[in-house]
Protein backbone atom coordinates (compact mmCIF):
# COMPACT_ATOMS: atom_id res chain seq x y z
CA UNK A 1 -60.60 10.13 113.15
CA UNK A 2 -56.47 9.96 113.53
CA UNK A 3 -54.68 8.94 109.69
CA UNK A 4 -52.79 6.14 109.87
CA UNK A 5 -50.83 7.41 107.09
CA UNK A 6 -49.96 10.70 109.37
CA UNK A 7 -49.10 8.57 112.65
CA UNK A 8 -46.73 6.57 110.45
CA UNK A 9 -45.00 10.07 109.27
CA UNK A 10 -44.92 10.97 112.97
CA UNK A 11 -43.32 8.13 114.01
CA UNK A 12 -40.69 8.09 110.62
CA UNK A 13 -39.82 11.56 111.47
CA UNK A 14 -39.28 11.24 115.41
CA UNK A 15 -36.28 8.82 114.47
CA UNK A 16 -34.22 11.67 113.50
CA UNK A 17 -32.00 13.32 115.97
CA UNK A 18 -29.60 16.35 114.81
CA UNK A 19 -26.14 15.91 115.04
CA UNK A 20 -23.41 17.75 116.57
CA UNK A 21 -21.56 20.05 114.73
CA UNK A 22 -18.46 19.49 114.22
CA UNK A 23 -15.56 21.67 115.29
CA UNK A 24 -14.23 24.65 112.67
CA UNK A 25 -10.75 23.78 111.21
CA UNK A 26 -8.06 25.69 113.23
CA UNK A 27 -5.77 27.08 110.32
CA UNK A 28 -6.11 26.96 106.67
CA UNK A 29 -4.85 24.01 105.34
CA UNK A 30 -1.03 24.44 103.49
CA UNK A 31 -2.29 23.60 100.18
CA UNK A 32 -4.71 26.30 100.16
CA UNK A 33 -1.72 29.10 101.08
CA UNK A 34 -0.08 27.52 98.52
CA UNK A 35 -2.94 27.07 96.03
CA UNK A 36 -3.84 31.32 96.80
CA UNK A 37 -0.05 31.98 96.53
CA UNK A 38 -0.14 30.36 93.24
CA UNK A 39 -2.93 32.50 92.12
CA UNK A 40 -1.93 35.85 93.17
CA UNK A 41 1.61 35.49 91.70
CA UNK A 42 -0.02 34.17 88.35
CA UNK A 43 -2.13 37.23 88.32
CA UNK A 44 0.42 39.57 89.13
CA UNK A 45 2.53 38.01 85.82
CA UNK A 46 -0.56 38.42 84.14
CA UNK A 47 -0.95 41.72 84.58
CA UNK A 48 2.70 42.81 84.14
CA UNK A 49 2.81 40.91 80.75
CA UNK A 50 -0.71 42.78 79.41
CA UNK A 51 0.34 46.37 80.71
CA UNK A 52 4.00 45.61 78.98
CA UNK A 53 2.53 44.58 75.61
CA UNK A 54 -0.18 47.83 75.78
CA UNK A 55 2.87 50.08 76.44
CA UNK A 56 5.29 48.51 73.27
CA UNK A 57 1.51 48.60 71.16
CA UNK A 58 1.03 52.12 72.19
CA UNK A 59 4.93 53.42 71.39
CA UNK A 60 4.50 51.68 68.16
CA UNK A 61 1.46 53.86 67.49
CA UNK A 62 2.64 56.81 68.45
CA UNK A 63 6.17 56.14 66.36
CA UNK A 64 3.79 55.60 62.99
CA UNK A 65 1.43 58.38 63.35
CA UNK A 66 4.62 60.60 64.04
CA UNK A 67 6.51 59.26 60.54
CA UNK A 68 2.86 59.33 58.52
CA UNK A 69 2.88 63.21 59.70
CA UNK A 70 6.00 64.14 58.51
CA UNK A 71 5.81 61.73 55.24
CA UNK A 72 2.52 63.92 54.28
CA UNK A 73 4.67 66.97 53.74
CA UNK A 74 3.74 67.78 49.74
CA UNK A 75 6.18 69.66 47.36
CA UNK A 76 3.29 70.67 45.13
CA UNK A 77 0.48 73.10 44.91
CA UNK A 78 -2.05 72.59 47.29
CA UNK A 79 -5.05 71.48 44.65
CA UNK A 80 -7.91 73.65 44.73
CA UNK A 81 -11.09 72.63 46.98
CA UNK A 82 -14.15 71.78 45.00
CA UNK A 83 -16.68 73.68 45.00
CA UNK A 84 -20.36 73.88 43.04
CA UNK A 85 -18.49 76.35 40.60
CA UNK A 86 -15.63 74.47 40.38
CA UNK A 87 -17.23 70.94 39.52
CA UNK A 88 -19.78 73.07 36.76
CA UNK A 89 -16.67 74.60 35.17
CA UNK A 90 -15.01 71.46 34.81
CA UNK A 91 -18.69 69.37 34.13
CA UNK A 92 -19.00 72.26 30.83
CA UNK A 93 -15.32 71.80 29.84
CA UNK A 94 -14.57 67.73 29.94
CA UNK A 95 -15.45 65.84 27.12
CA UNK A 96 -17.62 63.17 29.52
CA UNK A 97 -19.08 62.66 32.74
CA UNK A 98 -16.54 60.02 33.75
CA UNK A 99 -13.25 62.32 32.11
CA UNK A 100 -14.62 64.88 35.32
CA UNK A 101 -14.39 62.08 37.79
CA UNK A 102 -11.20 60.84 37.03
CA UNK A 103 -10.02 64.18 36.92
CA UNK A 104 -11.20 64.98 40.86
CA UNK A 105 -9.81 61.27 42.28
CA UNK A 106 -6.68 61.53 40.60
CA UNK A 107 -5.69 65.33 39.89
CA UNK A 108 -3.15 65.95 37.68
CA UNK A 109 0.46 66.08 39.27
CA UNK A 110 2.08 69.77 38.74
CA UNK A 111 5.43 69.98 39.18
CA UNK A 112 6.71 73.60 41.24
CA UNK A 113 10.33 74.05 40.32
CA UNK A 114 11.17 75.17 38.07
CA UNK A 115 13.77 74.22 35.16
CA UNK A 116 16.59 77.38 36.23
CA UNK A 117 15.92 75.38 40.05
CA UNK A 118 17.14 72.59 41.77
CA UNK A 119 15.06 70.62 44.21
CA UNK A 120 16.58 69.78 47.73
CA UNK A 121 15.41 66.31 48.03
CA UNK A 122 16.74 65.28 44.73
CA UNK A 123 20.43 67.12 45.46
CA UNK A 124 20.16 65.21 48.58
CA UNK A 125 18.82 61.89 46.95
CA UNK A 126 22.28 62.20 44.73
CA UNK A 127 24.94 62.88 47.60
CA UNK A 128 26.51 60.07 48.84
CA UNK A 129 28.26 59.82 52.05
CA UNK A 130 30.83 57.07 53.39
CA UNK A 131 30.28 55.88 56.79
């Protein structure tokens, strides 16, 4: 027993007939040269300007961490590291818990020269040149 419902998509589908294809384009079209042009030289200016600002970051850098090296010189005695015996001695001997802590963030300054001596920075701090 034939569907009339599936004759009718039979028929409804016999009505189409494929196209030709049509022909490939011969060239690329100007305006895409010009569009890929466009886009190579904007990455090339791209990359030029990041690898320019890297380098001038990375002299910068290297400048500082040159001058913080040389700035970190000190003129006085190396403090002594702490130790268990250390922090006990000074824990027995300070007058409170937070006298000690002070006393290990902020050491006392100790000066190295001195009073028959002259330092070189401060000589040098007082000459004055003319240009």
């Amino acid at each position: 027993m034939p569907n009339i419902d599936d004759e009718r998509f039979e028929k409804y589908l016999k009505q189409f007939r494929p196209l030709p294809p049509g022909g490939l384009p011969a060239e690329i079209r100007p305006a895409l040269r010009r569009n890929l042009a466009l886009a190579i030289w904007a990455v090339g200016a791209m990359a030029i300007v990041i690898i320019g600002v890297g380098s001038i970051w990375i002299a910068n850098h290297r400048v500082t961490d040159q001058s913080n090296h040389s700035a970190s010189v000190k003129l006085a005695a190396p403090t002594p590291s702490l130790t268990m015996r250390h922090a006990d001695d000074l824990l027995a001997t300070a007058p409170s818990y937070k006298a000690v802590m002070n006393e290990l963030a902020f050491p006392p300054k100790s000066s190295t020269i001195s009073n028959d001596k002259q330092s070189a920075l401060a000589v040098l701090s007082e000459e004055k040149t003319k240009l």
